[in-house]
N, C-alpha and C. Protein backbone atom coordinates (compact mmCIF):
# COMPACT_ATOMS: atom_id res chain seq x y z
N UNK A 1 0.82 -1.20 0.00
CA UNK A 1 0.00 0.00 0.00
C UNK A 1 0.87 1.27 0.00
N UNK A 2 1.96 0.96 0.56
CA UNK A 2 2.66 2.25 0.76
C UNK A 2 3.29 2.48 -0.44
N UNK A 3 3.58 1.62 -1.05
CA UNK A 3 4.24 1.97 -2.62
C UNK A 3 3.48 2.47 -3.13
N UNK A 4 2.42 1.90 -3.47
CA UNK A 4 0.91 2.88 -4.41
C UNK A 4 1.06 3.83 -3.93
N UNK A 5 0.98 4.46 -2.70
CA UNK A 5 0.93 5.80 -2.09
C UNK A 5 2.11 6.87 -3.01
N UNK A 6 3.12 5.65 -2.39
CA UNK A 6 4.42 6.81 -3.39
C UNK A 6 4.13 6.97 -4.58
N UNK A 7 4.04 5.89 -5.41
CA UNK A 7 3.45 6.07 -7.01
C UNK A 7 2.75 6.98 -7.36
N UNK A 8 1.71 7.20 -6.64
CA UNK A 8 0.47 8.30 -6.83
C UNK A 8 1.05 9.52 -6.51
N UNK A 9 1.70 9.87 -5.33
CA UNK A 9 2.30 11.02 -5.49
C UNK A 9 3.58 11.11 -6.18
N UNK A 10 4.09 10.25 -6.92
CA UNK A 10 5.07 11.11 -8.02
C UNK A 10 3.95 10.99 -9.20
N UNK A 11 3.23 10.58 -9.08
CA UNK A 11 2.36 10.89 -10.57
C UNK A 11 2.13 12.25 -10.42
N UNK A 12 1.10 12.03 -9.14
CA UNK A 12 0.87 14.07 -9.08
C UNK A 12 1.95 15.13 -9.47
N UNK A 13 3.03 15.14 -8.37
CA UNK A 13 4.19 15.73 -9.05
C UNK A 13 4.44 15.56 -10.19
N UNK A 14 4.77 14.50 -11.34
CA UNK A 14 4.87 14.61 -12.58
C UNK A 14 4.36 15.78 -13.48
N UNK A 15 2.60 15.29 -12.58
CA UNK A 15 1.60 15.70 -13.12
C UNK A 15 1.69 17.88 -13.33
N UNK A 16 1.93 18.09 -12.09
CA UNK A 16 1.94 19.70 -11.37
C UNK A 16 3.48 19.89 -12.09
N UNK A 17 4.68 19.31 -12.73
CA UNK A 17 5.82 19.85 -13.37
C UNK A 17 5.23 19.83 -14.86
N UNK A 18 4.62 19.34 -15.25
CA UNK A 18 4.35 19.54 -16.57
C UNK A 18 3.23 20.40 -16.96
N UNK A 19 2.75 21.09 -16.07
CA UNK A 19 1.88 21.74 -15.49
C UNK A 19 2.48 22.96 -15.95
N UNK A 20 3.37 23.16 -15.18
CA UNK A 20 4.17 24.03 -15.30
C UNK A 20 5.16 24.68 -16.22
N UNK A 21 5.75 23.69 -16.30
CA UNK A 21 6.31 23.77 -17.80
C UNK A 21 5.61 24.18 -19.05
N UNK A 22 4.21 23.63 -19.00
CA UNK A 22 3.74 24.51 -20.17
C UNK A 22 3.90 25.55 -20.28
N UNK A 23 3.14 26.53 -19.00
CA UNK A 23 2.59 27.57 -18.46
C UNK A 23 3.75 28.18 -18.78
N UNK A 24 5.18 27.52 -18.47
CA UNK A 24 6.24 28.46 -18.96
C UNK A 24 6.53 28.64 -20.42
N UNK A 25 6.28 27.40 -20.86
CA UNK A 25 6.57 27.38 -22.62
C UNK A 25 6.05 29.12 -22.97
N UNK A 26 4.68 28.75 -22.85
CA UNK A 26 3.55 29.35 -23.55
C UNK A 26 3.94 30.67 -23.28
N UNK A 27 4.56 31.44 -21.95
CA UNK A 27 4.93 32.27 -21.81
C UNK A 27 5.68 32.70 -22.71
N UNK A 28 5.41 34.45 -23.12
CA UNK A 28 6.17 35.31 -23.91
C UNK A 28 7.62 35.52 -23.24
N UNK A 29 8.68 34.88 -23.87
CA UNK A 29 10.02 35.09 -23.60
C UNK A 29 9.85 34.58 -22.48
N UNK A 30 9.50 33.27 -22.23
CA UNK A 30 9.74 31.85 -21.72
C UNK A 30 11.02 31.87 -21.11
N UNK A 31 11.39 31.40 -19.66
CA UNK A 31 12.75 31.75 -19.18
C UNK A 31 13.61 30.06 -19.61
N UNK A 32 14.20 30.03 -20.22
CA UNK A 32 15.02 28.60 -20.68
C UNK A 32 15.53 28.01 -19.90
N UNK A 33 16.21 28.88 -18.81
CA UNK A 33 16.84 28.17 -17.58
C UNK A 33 15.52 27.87 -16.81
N UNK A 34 14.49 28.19 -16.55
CA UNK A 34 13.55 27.53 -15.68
C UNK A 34 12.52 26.39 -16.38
N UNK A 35 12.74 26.62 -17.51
CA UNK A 35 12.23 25.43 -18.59
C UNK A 35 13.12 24.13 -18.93
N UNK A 36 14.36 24.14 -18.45
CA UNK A 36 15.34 23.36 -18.45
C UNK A 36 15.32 22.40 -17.37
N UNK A 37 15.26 23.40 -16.09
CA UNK A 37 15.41 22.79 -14.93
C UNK A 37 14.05 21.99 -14.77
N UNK A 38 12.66 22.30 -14.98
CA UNK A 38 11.34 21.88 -15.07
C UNK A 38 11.75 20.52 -15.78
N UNK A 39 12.13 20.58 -17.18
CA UNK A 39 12.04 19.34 -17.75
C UNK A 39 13.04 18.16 -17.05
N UNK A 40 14.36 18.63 -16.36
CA UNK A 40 14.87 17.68 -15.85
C UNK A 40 14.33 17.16 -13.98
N UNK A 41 13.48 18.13 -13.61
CA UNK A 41 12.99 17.66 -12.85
C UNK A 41 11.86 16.67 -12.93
N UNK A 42 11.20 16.85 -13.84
CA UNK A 42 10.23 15.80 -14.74
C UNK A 42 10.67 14.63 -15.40
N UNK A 43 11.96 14.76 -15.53
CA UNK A 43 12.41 13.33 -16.28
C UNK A 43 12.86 12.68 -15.15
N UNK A 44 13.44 12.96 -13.97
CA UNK A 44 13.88 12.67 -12.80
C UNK A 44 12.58 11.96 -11.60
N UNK A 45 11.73 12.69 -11.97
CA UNK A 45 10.39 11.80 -11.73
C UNK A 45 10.08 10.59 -11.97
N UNK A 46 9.71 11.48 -13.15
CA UNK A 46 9.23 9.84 -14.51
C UNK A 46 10.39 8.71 -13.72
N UNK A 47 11.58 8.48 -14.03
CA UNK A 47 12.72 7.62 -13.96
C UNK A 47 12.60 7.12 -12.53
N UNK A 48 11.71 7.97 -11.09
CA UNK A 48 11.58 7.15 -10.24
C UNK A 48 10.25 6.43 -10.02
N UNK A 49 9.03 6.64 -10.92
CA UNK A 49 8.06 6.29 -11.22
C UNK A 49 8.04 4.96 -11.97
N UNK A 50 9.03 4.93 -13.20
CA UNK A 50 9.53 3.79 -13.26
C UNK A 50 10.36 3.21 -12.88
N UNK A 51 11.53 3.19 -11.88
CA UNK A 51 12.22 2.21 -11.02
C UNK A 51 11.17 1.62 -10.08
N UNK A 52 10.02 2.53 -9.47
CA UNK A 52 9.12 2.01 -8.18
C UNK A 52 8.15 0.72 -8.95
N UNK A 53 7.69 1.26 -10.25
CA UNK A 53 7.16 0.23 -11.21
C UNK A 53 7.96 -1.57 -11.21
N UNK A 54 8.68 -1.11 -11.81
CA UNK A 54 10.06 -2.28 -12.38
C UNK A 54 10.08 -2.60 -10.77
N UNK A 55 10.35 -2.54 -9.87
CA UNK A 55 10.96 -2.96 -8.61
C UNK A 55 9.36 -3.71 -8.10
N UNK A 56 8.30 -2.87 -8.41
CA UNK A 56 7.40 -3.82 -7.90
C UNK A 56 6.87 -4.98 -8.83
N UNK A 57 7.18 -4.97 -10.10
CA UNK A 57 6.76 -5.99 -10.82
C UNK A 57 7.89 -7.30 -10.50
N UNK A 58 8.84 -6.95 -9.94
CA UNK A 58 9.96 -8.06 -9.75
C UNK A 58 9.39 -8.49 -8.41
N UNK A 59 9.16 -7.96 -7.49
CA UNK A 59 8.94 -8.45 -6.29
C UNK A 59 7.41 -9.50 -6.59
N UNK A 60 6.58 -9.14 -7.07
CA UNK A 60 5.44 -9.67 -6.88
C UNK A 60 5.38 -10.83 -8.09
């Protein structure tokens, strides 16, 4: 149960950085360094979203 828990909240987070990241895209003169850092915080997600995945499909 507690894994689902974590899962779900890095989904959310995923969810609220890409969120964001638009919001910055879309922005006129969009700041690159905060659109940079957004996307690698989002890929850094994702990548523990799938290790928690992969780790629970091995266990079970």
């Amino acid at each position: 149960m507690a894994l689902e828990n974590r899962i779900d909240s890095l989904k959310k987070q995923h969810a609220r950085l890409d969120q964001m990241l638009r919001a910055e895209e879309a922005r006129a003169g969009g700041d690159e360094i905060a659109i940079h850092r957004l996307k690698q915080q989002k890929l850094a997600v994702k990548d523990q979203i799938e290790f928690l995945l992969h780790g629970a499909r091995e266990a079970a």
